[in-house]
Protein backbone atom coordinates (compact mmCIF):
# COMPACT_ATOMS: atom_id res chain seq x y z
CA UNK A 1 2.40 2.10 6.56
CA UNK A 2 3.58 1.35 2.93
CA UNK A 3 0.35 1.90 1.18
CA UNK A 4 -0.19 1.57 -3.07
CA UNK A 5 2.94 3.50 -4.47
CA UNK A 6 5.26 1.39 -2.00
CA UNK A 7 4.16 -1.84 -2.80
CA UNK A 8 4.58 -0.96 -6.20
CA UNK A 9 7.61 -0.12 -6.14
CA UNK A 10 8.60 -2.89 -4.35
CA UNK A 11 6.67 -5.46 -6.84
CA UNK A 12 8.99 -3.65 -9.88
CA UNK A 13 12.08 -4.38 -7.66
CA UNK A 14 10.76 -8.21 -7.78
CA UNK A 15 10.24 -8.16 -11.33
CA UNK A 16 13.67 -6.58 -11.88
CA UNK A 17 15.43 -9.50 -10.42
CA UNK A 18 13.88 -12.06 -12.88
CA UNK A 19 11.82 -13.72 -9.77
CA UNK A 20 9.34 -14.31 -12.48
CA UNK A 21 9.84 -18.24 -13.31
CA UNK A 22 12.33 -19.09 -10.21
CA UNK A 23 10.89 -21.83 -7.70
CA UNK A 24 9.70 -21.51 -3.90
CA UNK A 25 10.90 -24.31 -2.26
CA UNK A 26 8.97 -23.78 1.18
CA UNK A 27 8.21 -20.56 3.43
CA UNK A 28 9.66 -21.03 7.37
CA UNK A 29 7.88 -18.93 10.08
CA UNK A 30 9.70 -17.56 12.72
CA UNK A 31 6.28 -15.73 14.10
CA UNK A 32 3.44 -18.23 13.39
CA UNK A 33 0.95 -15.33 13.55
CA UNK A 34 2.40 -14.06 10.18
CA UNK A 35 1.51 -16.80 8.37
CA UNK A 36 -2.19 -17.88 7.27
CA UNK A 37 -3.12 -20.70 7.63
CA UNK A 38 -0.98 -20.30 10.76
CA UNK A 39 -0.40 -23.98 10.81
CA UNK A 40 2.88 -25.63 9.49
CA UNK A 41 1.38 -28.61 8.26
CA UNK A 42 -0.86 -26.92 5.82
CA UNK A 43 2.65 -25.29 4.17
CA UNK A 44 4.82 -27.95 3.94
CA UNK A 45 1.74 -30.11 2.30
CA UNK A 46 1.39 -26.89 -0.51
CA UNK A 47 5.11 -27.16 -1.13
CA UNK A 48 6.22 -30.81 -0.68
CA UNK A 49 7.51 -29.98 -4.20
CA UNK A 50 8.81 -26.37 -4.91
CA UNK A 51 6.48 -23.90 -6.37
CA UNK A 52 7.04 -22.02 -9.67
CA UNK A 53 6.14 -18.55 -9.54
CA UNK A 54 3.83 -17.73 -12.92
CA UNK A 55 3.74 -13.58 -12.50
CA UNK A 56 4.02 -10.76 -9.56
CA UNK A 57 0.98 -8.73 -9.12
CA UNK A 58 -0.62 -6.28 -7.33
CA UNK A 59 -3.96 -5.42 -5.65
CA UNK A 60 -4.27 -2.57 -3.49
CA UNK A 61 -1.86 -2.73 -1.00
CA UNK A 62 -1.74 -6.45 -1.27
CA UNK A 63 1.63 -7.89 -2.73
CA UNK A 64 0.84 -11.16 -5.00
CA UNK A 65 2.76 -14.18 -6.00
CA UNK A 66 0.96 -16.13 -8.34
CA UNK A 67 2.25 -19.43 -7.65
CA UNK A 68 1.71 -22.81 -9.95
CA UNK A 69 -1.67 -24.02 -7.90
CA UNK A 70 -2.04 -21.37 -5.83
CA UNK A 71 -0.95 -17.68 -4.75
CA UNK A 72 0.88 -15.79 -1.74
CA UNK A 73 -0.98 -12.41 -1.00
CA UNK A 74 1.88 -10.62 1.08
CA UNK A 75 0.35 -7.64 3.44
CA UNK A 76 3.04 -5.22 4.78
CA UNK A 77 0.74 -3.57 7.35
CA UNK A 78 2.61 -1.46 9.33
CA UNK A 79 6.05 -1.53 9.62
CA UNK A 80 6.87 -4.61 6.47
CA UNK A 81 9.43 -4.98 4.15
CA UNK A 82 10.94 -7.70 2.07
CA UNK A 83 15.02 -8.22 1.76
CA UNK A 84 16.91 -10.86 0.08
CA UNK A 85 18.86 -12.67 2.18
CA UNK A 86 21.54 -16.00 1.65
CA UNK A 87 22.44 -16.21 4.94
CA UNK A 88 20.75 -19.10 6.95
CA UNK A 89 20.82 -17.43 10.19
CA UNK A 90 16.92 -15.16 10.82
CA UNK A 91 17.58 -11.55 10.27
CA UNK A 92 16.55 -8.68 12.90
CA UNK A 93 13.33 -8.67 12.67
CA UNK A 94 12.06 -11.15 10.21
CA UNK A 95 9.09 -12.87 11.10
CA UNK A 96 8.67 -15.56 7.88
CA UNK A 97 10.98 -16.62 4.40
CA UNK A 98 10.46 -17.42 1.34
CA UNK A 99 13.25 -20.21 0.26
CA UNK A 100 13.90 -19.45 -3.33
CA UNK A 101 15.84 -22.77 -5.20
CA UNK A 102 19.37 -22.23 -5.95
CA UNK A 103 19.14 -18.53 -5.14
CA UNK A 104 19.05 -16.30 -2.04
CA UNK A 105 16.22 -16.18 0.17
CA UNK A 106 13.25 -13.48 0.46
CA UNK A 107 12.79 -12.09 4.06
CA UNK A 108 9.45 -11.16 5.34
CA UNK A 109 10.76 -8.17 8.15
CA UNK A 110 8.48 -6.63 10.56
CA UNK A 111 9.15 -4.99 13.10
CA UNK A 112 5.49 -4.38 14.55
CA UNK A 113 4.40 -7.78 13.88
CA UNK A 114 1.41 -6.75 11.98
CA UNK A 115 1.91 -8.26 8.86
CA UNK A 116 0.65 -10.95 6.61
CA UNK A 117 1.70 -13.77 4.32
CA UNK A 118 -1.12 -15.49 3.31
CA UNK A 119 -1.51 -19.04 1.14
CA UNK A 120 -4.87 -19.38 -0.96
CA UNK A 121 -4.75 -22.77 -3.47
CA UNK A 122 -6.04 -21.18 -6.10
CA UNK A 123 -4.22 -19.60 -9.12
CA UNK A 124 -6.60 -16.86 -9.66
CA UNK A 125 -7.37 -15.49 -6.22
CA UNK A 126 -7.44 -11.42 -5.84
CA UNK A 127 -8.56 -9.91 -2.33
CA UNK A 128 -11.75 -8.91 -1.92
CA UNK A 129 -11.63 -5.08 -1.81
CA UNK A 130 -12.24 -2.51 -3.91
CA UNK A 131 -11.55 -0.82 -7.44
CA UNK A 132 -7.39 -0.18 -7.33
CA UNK A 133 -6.97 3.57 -8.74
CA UNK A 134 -4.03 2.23 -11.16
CA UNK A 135 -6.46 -0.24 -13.10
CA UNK A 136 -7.83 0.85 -16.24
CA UNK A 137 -11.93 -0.18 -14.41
CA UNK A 138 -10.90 3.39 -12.05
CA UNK A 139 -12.85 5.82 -14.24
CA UNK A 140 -14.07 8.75 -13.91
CA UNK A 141 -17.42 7.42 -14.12
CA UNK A 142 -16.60 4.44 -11.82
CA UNK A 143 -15.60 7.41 -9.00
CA UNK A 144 -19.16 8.93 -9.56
CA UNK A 145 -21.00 6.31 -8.75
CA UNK A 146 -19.39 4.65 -6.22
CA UNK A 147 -19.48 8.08 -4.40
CA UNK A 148 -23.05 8.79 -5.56
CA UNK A 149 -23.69 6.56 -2.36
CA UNK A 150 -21.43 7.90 -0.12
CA UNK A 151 -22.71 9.30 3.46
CA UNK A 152 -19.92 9.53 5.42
CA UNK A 153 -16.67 12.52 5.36
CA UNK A 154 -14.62 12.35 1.97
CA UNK A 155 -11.40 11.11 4.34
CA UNK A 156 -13.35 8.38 6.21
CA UNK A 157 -14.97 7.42 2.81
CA UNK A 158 -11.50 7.54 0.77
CA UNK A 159 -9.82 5.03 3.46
CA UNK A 160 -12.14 2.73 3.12
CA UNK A 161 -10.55 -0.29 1.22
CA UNK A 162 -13.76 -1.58 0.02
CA UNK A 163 -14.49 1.69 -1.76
CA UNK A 164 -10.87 2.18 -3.14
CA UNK A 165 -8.19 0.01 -2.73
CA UNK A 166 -4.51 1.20 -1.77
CA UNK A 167 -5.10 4.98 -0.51
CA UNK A 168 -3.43 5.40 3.04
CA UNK A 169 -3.35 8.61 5.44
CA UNK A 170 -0.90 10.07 3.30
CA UNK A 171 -2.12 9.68 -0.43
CA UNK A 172 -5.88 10.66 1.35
CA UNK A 173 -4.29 13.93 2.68
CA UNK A 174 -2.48 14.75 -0.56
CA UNK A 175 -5.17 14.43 -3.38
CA UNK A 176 -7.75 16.03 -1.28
CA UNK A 177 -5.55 19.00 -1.07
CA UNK A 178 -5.13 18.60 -4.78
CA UNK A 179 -8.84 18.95 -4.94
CA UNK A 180 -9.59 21.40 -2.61
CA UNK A 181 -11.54 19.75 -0.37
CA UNK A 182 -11.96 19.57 3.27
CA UNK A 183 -11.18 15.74 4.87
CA UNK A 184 -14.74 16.63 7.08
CA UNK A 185 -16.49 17.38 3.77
CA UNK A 186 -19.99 15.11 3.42
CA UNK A 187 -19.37 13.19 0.86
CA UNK A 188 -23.27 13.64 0.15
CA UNK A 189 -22.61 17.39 -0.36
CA UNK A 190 -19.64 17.47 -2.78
CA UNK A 191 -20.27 19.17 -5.97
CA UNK A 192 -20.05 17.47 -9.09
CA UNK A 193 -17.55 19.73 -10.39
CA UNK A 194 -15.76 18.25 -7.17
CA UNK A 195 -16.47 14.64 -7.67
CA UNK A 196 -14.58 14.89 -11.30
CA UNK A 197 -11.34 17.35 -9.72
CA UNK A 198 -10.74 14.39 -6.86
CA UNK A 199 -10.73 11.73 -9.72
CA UNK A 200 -8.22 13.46 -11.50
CA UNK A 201 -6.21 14.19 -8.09
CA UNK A 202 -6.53 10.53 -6.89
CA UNK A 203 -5.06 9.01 -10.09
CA UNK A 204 -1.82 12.45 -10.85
CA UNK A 205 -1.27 11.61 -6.97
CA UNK A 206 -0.45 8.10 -6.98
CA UNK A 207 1.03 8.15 -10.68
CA UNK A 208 3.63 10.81 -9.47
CA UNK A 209 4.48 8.25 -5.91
CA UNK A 210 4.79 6.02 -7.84
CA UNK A 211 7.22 7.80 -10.52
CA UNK A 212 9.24 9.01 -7.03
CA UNK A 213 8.78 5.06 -5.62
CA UNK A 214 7.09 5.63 -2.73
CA UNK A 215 7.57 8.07 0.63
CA UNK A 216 9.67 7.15 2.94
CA UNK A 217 9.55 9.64 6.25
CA UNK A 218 12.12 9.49 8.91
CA UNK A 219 14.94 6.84 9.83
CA UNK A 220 13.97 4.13 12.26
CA UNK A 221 13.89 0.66 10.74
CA UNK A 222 10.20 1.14 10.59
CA UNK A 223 10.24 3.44 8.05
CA UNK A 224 9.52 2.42 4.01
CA UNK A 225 12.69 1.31 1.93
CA UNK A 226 12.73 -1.26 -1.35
CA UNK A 227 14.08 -4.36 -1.45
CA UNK A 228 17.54 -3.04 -1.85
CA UNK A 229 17.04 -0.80 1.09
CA UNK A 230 17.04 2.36 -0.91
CA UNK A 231 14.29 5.15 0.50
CA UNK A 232 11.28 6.50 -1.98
CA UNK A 233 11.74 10.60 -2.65
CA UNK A 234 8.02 11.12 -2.73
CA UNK A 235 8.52 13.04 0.55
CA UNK A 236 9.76 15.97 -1.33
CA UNK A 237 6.91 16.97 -3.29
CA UNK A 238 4.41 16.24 -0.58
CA UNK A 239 1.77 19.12 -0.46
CA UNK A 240 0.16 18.80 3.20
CA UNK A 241 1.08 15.39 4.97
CA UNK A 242 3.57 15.65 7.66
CA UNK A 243 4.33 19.31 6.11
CA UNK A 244 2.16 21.26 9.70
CA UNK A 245 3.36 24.34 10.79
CA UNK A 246 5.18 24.45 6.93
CA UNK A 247 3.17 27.19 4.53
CA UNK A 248 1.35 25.68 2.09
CA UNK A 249 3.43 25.37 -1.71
CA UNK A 250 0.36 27.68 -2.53
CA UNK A 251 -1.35 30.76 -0.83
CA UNK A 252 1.37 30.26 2.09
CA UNK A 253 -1.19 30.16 4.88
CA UNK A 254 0.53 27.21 8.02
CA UNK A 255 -0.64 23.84 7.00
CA UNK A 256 -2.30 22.02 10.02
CA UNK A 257 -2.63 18.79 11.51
CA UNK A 258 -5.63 17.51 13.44
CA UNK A 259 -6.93 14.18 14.74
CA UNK A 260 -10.01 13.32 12.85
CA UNK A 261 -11.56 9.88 13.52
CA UNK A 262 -8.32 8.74 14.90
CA UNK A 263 -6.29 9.69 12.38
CA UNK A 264 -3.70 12.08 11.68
CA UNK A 265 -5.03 14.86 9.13
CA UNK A 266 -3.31 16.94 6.93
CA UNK A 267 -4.63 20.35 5.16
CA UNK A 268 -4.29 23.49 4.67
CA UNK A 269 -7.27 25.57 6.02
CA UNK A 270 -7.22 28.56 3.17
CA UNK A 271 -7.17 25.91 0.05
CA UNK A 272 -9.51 23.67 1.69
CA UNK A 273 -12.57 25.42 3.22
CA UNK A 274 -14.36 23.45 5.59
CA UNK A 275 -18.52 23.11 5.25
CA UNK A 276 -20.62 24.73 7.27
């Protein structure tokens, strides 16, 4: 799933090609559940004229295009991406468009089905999830007491979107390894000392996917590319996730890979004690 450093990448790719300004002149489904509201009437009312697109933000791992009179939040989910296309014929895969005026189109491709393209008519709409560890509101102080509440295990707690915004499986895995901490550690018995060495691992975590653009693991067309189809590198300085049997970058003991609460969990068990 692309999670915050893929989306970001992707939203530079957008601003690199000057969509900032251009015009949507409608958005044609070709799965109705991608779209919300899933009903065709309600989009061709919102653009019975075209649309000009004001600024490309993000939230999370919500894509936005804030739209004259109202916004687009684009959700990848699982298996999303967005190409440009001019031909008029649907690509493999691609599940909605947006029709840019006078320019090539921007296809919505999803393999999975999973993903969103949502229309909200107003200009300043934002999800409604929590603090995004890229804004300058994700302090150190912010961290503290948002986890001064916390009852749950750090990894349960940490993939919560209405805690933290954007952190996926893999981002989870990475900066609690940075910190040293167990994915089963109580979040109710982490030192402070502990609280202030995740902040810092959180934020040099995504900063650094984002400087590589994102992870992109294996080859199948589900798989994370850009817009232009080229792959993040972020997969070669991973620490823990998807690294098992591998020894760990430092004391060398086998990384391993559990299921906890359905999930797939990275760690290594030498640099990241559990509690007992």
């Amino acid at each position: 799933m692309p999670e915050l450093p893929e989306v970001e990448a992707i939203r530079q790719d957008l601003i690199a090609m000057d969509l900032k300004g251009q015009e949507i002149e409608s958005v044609i489904a070709f799965n109705e559940r991608t779209l919300s509201p899933t009903e065709k009437m309600a989009w061709d009312v919102f653009f019975q004229s075209p649309r000009r697109i004001i600024s490309i933000e993000r939230k999370g791992k919500w894509l936005l295009l804030k739209l004259a009179g109202g916004t687009l939040f684009i959700h990848l989910r699982m298996s999303g991406k967005l190409r440009l296309t001019e031909s008029r014929r649907p690509m493999t895969h691609e599940r909605a468009r947006l029709v840019i005026k006078g320019g090539a189109s921007l296809s919505f491709i999803d393999p999975r089905k999973f993903g969103r393209i949502v229309l909200i008519e107003k200009e300043d709409a934002s999800p409604s999830i929590g603090i995004d560890p890229t804004e300058g509101t994700f302090t150190e102080e912010a961290l503290l007491s948002l986890l001064s509440k916390g009852q749950t295990a750090i990894k349960t707690w940490l993939l919560d979107q209405k805690k933290i915004s954007g952190l996926g499986n893999i981002y989870v895995d990475e900066a609690l390894f940075r910190a040293g901490i167990h994915p089963e550690h109580p979040v109710s018995r982490l030192s402070l000392a502990k609280k202030k060495l995740l902040y810092r691992s959180i934020v040099g975590t995504i900063q650094e996917a984002i400087k590589h653009r994102g992870t992109s693991l294996g080859t199948t067309n589900q798989n994370y590319s850009g817009i232009h189809k080229a792959r993040g590198s972020h997969q070669d300085h991973l620490f823990v996730y998807s690294r098992q049997g591998k020894p760990c970058k430092k004391c060398r003991t086998p990384i391993e890979k559990v299921r906890f609460r359905g999930r797939g969990t990275h760690f290594c068990p030498s640099c990241q004690k559990p509690v007992h």
